[in-house]
N, C-alpha and C. Protein backbone atom coordinates (compact mmCIF):
# COMPACT_ATOMS: atom_id res chain seq x y z
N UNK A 1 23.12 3.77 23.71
CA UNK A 1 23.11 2.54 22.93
C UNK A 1 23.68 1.38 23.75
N UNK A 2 24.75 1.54 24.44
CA UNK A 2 25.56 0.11 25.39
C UNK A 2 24.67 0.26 26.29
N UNK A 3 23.61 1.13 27.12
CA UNK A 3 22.80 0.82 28.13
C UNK A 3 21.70 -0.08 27.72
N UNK A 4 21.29 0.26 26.60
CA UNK A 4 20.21 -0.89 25.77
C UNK A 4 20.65 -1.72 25.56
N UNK A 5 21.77 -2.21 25.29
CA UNK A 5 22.31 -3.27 24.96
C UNK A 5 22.48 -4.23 25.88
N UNK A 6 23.03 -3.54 26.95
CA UNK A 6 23.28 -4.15 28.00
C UNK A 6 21.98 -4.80 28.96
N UNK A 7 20.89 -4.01 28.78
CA UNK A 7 20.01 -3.94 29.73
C UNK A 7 18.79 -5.13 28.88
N UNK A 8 19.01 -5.23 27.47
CA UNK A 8 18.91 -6.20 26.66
C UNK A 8 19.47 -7.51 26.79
N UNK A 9 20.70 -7.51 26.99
CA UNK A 9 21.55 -9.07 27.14
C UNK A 9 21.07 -9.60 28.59
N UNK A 10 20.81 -8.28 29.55
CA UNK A 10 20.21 -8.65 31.22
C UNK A 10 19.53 -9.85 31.10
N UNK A 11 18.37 -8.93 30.30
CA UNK A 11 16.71 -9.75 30.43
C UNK A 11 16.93 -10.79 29.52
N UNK A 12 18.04 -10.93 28.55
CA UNK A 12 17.97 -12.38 28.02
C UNK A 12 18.67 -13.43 28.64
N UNK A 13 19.81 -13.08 29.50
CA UNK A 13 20.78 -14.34 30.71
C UNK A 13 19.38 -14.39 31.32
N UNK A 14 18.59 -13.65 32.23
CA UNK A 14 17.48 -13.85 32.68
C UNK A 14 16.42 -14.66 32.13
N UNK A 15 16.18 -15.11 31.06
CA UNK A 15 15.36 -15.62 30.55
C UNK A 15 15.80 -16.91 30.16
N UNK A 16 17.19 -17.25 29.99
CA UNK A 16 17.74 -17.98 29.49
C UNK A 16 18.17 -18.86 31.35
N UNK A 17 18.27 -18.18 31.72
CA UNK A 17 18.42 -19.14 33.06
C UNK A 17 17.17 -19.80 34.01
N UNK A 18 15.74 -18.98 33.48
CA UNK A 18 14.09 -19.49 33.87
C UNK A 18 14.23 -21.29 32.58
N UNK A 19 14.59 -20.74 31.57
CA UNK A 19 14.47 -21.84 30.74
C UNK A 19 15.17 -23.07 30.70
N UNK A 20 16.65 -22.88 31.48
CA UNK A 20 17.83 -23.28 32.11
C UNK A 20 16.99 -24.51 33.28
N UNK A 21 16.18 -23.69 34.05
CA UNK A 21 16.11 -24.04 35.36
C UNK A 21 15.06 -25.11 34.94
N UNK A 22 14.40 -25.14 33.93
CA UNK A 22 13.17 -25.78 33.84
C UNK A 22 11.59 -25.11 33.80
N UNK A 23 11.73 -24.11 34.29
CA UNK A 23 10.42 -23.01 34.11
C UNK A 23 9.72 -23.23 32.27
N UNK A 24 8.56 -22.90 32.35
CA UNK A 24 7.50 -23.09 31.20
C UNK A 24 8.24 -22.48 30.42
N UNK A 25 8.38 -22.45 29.21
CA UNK A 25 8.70 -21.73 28.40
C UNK A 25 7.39 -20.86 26.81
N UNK A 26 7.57 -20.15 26.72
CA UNK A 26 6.93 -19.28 26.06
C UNK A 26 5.78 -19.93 25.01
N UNK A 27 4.67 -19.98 24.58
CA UNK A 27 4.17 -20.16 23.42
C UNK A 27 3.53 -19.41 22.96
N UNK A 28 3.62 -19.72 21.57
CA UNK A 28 3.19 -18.88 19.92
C UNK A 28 1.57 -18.67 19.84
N UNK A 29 0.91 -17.75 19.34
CA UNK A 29 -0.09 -18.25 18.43
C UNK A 29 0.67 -18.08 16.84
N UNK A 30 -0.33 -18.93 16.28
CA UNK A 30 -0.20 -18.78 14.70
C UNK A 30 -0.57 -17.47 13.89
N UNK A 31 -0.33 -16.57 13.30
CA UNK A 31 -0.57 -15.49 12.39
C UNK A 31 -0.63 -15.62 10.88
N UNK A 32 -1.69 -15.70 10.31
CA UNK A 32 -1.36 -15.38 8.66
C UNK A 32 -0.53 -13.79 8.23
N UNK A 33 0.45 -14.01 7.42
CA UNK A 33 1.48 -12.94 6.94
C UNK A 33 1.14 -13.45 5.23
N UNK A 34 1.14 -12.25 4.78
CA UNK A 34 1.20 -12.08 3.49
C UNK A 34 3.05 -11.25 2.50
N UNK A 35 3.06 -12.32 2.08
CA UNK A 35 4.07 -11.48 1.35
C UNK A 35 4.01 -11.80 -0.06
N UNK A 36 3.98 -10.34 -0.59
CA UNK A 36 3.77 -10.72 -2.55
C UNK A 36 2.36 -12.01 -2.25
N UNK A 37 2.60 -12.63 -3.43
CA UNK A 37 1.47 -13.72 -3.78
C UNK A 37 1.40 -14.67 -2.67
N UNK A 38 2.13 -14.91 -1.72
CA UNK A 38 2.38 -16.01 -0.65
C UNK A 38 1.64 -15.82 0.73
N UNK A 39 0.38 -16.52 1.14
CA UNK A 39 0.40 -16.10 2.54
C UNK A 39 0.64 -17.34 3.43
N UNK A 40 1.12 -17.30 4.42
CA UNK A 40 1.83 -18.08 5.23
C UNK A 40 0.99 -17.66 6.07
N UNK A 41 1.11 -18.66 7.66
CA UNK A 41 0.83 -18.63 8.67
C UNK A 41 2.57 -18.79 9.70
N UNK A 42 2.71 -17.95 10.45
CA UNK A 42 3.65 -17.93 11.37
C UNK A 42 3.59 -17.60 12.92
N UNK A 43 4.61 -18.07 13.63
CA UNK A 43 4.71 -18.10 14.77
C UNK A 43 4.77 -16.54 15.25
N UNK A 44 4.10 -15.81 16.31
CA UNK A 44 3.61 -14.67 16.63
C UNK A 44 4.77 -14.61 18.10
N UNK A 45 5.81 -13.82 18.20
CA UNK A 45 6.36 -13.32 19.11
C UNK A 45 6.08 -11.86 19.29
N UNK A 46 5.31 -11.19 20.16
CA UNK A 46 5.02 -10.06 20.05
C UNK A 46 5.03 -9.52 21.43
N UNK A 47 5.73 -10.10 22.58
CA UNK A 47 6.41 -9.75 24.14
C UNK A 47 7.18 -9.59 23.81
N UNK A 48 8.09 -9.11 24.95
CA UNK A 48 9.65 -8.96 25.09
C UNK A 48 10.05 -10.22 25.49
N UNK A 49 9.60 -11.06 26.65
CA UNK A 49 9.37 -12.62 26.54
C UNK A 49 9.32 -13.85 25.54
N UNK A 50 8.18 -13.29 24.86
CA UNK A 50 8.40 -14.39 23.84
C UNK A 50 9.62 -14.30 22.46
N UNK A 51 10.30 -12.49 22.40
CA UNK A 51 10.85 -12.32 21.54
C UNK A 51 12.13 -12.49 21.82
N UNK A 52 12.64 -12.89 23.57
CA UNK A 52 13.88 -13.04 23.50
C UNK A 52 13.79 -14.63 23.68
N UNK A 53 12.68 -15.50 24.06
CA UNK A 53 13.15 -16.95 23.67
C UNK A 53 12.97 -16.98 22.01
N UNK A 54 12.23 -16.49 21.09
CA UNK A 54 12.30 -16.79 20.29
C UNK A 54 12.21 -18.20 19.28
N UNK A 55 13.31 -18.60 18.89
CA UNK A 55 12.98 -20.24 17.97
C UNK A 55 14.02 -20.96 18.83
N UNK A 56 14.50 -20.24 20.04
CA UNK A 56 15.29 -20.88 20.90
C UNK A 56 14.70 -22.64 21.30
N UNK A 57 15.70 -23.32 21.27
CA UNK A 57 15.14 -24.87 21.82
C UNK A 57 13.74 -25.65 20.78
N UNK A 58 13.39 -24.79 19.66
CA UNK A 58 13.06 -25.48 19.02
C UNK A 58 13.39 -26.35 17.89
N UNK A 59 13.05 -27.57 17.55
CA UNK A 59 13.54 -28.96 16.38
C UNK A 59 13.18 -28.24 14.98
N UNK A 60 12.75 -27.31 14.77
CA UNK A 60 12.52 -26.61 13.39
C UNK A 60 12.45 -25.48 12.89
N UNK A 61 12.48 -24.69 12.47
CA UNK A 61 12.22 -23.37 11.71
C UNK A 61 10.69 -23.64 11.29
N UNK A 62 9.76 -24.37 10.53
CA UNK A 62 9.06 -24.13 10.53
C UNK A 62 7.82 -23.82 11.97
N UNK A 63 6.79 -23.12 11.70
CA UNK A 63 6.33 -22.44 10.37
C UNK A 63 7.06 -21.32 10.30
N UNK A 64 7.83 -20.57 11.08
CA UNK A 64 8.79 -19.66 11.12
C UNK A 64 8.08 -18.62 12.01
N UNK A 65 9.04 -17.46 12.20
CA UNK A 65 8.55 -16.65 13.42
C UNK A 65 8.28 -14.96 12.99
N UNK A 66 7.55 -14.30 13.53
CA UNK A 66 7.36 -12.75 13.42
C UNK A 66 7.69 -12.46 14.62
N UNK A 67 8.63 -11.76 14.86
CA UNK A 67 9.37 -10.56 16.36
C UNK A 67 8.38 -9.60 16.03
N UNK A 68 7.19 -9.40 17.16
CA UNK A 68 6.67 -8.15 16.39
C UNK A 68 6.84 -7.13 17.58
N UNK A 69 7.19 -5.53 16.64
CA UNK A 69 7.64 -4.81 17.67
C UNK A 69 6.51 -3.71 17.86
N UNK A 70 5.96 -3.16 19.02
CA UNK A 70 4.69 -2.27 18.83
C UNK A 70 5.18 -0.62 18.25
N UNK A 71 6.50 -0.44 18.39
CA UNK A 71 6.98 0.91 17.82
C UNK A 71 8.63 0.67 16.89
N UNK A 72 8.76 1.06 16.04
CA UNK A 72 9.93 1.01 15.30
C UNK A 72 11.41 1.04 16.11
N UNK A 73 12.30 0.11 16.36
CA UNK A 73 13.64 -0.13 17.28
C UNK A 73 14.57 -0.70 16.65
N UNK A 74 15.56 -0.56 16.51
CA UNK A 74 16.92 -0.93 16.20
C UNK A 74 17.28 -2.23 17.03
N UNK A 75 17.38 -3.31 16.57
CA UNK A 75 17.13 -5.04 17.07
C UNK A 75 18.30 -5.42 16.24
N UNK A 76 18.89 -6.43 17.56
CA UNK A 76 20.03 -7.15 16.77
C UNK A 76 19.69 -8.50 17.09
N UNK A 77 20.00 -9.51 16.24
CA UNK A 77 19.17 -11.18 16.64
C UNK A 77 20.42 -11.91 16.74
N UNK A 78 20.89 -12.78 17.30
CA UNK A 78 21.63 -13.73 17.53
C UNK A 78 21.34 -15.18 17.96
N UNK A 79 21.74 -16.29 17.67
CA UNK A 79 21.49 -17.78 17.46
C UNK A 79 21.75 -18.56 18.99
N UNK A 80 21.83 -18.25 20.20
CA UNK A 80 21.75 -18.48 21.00
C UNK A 80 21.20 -20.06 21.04
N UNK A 81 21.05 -21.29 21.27
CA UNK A 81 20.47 -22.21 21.63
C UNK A 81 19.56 -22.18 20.53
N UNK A 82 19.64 -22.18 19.16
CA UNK A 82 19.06 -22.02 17.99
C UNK A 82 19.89 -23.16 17.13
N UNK A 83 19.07 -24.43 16.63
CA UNK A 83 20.06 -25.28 16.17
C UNK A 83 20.26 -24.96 14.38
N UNK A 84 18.91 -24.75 14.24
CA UNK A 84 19.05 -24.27 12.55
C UNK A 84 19.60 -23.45 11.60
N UNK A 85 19.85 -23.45 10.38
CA UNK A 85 20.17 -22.40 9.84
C UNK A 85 18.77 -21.52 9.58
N UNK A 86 19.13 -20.27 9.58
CA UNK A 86 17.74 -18.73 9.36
C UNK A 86 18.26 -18.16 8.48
N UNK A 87 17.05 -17.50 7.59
CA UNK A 87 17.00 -16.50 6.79
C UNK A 87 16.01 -15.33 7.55
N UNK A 88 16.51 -14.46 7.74
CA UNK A 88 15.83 -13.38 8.29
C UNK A 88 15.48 -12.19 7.52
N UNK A 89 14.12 -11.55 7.26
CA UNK A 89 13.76 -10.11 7.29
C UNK A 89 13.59 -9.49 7.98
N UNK A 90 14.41 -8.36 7.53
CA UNK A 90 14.20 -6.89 8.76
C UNK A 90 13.18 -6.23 8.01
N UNK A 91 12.25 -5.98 8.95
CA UNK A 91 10.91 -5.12 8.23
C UNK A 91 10.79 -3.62 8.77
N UNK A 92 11.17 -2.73 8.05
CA UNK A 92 10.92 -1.41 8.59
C UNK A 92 9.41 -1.17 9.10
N UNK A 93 9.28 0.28 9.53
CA UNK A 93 8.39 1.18 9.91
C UNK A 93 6.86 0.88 8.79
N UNK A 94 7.61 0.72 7.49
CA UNK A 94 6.63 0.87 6.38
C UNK A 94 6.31 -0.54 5.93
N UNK A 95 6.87 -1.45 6.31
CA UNK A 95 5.85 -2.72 6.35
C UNK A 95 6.21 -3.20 5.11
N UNK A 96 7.59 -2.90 4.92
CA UNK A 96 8.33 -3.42 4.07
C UNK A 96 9.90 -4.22 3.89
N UNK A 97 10.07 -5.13 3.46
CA UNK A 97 11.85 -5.85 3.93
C UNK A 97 12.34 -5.02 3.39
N UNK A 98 13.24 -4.41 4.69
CA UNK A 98 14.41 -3.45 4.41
C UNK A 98 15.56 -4.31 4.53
N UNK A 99 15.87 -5.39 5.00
CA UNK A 99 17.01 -6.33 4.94
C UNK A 99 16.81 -7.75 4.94
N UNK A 100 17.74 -8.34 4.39
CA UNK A 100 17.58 -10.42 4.36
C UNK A 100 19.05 -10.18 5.10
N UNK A 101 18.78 -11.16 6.18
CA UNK A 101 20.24 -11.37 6.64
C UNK A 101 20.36 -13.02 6.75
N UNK A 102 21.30 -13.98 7.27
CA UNK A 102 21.68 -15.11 7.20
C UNK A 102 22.16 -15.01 9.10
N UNK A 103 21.38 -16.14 8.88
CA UNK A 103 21.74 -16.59 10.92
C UNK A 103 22.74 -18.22 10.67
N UNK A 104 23.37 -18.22 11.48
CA UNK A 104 24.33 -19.70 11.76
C UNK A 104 23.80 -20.12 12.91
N UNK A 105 23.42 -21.42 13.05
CA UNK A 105 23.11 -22.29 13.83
C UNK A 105 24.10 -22.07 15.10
N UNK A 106 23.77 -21.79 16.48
CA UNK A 106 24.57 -21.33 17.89
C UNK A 106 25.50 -20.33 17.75
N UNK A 107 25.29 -19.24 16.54
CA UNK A 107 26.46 -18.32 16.39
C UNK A 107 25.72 -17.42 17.42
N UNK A 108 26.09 -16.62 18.12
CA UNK A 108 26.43 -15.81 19.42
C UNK A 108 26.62 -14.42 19.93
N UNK A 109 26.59 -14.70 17.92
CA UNK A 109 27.68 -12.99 17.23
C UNK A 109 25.93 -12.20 17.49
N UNK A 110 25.89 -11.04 17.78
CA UNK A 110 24.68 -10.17 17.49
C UNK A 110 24.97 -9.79 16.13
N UNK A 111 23.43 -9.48 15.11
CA UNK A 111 23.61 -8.98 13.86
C UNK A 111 22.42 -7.66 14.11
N UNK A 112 22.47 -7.29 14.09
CA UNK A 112 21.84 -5.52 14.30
C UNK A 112 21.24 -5.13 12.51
N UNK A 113 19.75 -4.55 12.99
CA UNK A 113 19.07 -4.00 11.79
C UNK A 113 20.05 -2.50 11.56
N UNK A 114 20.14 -2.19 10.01
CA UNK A 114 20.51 -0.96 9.53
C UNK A 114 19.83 -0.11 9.83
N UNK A 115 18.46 -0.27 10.56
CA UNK A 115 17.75 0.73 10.54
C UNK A 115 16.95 0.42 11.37
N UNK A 116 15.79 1.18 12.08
CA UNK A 116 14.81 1.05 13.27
C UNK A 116 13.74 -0.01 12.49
N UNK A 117 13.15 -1.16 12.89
CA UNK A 117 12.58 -2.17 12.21
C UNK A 117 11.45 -2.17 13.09
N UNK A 118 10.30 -2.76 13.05
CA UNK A 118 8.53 -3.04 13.37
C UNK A 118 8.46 -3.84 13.49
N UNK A 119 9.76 -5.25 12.65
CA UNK A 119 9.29 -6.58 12.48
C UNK A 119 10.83 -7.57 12.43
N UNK A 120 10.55 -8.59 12.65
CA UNK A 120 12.09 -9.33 11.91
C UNK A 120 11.18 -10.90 11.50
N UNK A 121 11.03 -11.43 10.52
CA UNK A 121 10.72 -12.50 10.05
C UNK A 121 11.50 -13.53 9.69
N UNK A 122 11.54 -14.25 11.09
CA UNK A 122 12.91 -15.50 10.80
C UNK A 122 12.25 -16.76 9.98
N UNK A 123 12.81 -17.36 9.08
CA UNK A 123 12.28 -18.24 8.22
C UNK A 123 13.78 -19.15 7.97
N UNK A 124 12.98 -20.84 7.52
CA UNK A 124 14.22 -21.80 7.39
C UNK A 124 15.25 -21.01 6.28
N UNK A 125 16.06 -21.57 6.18
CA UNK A 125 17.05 -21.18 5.41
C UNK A 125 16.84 -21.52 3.85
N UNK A 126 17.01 -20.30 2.93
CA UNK A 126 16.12 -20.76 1.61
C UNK A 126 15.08 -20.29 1.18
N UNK A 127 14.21 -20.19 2.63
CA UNK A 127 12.91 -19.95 2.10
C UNK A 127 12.62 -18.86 1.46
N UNK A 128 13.28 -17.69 1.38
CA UNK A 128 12.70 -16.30 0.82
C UNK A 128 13.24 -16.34 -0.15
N UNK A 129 14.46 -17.24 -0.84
CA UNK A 129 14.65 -17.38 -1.88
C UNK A 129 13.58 -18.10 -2.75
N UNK A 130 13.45 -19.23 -2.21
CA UNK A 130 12.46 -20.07 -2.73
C UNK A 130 11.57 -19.89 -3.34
N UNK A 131 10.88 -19.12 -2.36
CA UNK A 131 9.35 -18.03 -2.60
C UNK A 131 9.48 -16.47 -3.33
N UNK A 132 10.52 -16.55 -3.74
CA UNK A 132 11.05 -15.01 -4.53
C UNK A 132 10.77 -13.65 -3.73
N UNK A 133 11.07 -13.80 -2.43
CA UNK A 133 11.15 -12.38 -1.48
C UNK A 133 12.45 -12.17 -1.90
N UNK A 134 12.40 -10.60 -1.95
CA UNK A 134 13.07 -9.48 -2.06
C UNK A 134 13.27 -8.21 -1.68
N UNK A 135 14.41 -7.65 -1.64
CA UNK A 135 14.29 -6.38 -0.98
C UNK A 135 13.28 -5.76 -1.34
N UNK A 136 12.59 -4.95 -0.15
CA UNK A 136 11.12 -3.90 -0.46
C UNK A 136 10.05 -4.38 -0.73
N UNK A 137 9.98 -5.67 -0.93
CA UNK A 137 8.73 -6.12 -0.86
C UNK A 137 7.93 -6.31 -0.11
N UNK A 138 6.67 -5.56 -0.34
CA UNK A 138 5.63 -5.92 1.33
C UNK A 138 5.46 -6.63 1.89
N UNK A 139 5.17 -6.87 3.30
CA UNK A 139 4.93 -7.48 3.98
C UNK A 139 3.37 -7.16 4.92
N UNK A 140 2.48 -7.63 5.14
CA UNK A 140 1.52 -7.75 5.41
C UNK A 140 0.62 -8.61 6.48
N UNK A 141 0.55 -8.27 7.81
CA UNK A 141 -0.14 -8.91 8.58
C UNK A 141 -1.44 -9.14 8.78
N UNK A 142 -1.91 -10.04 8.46
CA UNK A 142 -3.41 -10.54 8.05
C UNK A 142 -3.90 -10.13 9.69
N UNK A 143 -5.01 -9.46 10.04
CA UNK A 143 -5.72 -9.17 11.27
C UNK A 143 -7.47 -9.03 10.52
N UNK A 144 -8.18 -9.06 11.86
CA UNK A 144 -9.77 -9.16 11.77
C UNK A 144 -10.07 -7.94 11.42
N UNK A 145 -8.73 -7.15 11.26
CA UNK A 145 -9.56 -5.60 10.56
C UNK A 145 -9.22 -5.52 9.16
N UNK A 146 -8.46 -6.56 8.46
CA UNK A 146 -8.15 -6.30 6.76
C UNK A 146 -9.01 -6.95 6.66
């Protein structure tokens, strides 16, 4: 676990010092996500690249972001160069929010899924209240095969 961790924080000083230096930094495509009655379109992080810049250095939370992971992993997210407040879902294996957590604007602290997650869905602060997400409720990635 501290070798992942570690070998995790590597590739993010690493990434964080390309972005530092001035090097391109990462871009999104858009994804439709379905949750309950709501479908959204969101920002698609689905590298190890694009998932450790993340919403880093961006002026908004919207449209918000999907970490997508190709096999189920134990992920901890932290606010690094992140000015906003986040509401985050941890999405298990089953394609369902297994956790809402709360991010602070440049907090530093790592927050770690309870469990091996597929997904983390960072959204402005509010929003899953707003829109009545809740624990266990599906989550759903719109692709050319649904």
């Amino acid at each position: 676990m501290m070798r992942r961790l570690f070998i995790g924080l590597t590739f993010l000083l690493s990434l964080l010092a390309c972005v530092a230096s001035g090097q391109p930094r990462e871009t999104f495509s858009l994804v439709p996500l379905q949750l309950g009655d709501t479908l959204i379109q969101v920002q698609l992080a689905d590298t190890p690249e694009k998932r450790a810049q993340g919403l880093m250095f961006q002026q908004s939370a919207d449209p918000g972001m999907l970490l997508l992971y190709a096999e189920p992993t134990a992920i901890s997210l932290w606010m690094a160069n992140t000015r906003m407040a986040l509401d985050v879902a941890y999405i298990g294996p089953d394609w369902r929010i297994a956790e809402l957590i709360r991010l602070e604007p440049f907090d530093k602290t790592p927050v770690p899924s309870q469990q091996p997650v597929i997904a983390a869905l960072e959204m402005p602060r509010g929003w899953f209240a707003k829109h009545g997400v809740q624990l266990g409720q599906k989550v759903t990635l719109q692709t050319d095969k649904n």
